[in-house]
Protein backbone atom coordinates (compact mmCIF):
# COMPACT_ATOMS: atom_id res chain seq x y z
CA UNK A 1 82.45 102.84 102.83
CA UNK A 2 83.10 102.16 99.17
CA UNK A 3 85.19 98.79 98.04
CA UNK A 4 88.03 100.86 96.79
CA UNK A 5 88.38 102.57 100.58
CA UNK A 6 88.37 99.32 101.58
CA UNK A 7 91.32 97.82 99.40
CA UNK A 8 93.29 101.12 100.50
CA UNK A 9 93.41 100.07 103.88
CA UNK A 10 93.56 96.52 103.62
CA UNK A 11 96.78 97.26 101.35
CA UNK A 12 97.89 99.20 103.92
CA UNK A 13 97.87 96.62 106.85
CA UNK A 14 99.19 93.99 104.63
CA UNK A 15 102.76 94.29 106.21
CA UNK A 16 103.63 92.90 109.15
CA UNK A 17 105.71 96.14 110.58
CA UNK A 18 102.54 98.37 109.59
CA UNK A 19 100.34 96.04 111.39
CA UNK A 20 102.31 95.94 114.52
CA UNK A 21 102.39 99.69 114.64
CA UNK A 22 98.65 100.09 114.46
CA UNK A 23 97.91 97.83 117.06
CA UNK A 24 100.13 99.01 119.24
CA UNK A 25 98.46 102.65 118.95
CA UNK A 26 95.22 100.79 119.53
CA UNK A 27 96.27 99.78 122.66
CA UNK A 28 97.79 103.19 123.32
CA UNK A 29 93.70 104.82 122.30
CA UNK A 30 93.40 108.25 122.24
CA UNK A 31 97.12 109.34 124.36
CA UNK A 32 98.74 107.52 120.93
CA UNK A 33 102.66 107.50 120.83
CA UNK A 34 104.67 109.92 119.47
CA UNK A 35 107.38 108.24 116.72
CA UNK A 36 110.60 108.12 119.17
CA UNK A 37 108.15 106.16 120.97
CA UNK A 38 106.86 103.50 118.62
CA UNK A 39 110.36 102.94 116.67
CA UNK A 40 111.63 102.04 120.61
CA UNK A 41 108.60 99.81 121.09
CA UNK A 42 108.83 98.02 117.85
CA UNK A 43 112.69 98.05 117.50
CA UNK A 44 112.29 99.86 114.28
CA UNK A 45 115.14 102.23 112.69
CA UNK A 46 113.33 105.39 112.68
CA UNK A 47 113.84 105.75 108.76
CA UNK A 48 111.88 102.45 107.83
CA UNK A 49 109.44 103.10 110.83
CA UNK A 50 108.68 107.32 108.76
CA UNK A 51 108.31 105.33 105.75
CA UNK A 52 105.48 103.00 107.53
CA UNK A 53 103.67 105.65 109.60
CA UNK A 54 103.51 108.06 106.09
CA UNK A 55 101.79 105.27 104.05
CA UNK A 56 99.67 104.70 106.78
CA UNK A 57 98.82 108.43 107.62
CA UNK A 58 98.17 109.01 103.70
CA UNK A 59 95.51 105.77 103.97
CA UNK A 60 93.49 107.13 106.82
CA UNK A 61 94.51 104.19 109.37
CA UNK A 62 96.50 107.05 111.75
CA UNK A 63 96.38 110.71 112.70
CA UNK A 64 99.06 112.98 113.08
CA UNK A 65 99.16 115.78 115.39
CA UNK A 66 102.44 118.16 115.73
CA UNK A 67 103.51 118.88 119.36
CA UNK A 68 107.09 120.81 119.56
CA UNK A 69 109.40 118.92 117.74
CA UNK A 70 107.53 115.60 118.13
CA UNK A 71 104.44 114.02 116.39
CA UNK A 72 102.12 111.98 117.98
CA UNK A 73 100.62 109.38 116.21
CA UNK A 74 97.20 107.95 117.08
CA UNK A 75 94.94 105.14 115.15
CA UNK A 76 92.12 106.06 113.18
CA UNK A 77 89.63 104.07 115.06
CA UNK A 78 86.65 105.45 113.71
CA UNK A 79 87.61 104.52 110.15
CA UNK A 80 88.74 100.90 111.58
CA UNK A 81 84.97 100.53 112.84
CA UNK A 82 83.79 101.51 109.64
CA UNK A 83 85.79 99.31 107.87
CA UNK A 84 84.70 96.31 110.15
CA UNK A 85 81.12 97.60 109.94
CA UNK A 86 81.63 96.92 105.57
CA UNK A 87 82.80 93.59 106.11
CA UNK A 88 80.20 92.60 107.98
CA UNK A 89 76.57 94.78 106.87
CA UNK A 90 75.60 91.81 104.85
CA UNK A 91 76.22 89.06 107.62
CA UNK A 92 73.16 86.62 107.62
CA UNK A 93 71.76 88.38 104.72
CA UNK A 94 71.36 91.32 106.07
CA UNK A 95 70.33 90.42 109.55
CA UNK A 96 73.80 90.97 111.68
CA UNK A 97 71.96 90.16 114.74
CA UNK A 98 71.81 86.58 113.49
CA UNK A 99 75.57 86.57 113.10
CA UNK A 100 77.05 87.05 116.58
CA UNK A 101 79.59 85.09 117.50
CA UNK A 102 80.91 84.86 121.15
CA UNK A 103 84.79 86.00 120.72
CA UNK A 104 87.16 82.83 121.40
CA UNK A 105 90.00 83.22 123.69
CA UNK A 106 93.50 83.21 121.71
CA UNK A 107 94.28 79.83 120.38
CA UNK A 108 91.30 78.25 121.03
CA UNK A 109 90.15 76.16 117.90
CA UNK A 110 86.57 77.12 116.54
CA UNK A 111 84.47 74.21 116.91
CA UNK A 112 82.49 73.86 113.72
CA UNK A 113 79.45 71.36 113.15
CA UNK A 114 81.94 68.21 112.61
CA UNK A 115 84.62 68.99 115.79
CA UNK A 116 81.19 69.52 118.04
CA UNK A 117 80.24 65.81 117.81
CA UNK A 118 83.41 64.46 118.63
CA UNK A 119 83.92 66.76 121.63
């Protein structure tokens, strides 16, 4: 992935409706959600929620597949690993193996060299 791909879809998940609508089509994997769907899930008018899902389908993050009358929406989950694979193929110079860090439960603190003592 090239840095410029990279600022396209950061830009693109830098809103708070656009990142609640990908992750709730993560969650949804490869069925996805057709738009009725998401604007109901999200409490989104569907106007501001065609505006979201076209940046977003013009950046790569979602596909779009016509069925009838509806589209179904899915995330681009490939891409996603890619762009987690960029961020991190120089971890530990070079040596991601080094790097792996156990996932923390949500709203755990990360205990860092100075919090370990005092635990």
């Amino acid at each position: 992935m090239r840095k410029i791909s990279a600022v396209t879809l950061f830009e693109s998940l830098a809103s708070g409706v656009r990142l609640d609508i990908y992750r709730l089509l993560v969650r949804k994997g490869l069925e996805g959600r057709v738009a009725g769907d998401i604007a109901a899930a999200l409490d989104l008018p569907p106007t501001n929620l065609s505006f979201h899902l076209k940046a977003m389908t013009q950046a790569g993050l979602l596909t779009v597949e016509q069925e009838g009358r509806f589209q179904r929406y899915r995330a681009n989950l490939a891409l996603m690993q890619d762009l987690i694979a960029y961020l991190t193929e120089e971890c530990c110079a070079g040596n991601p193996e080094q790097c792996a860090v156990p996932r923390r439960a949500k709203g755990t603190v990360p205990r860092t060299p100075s919090t370990a003592k005092t635990a």
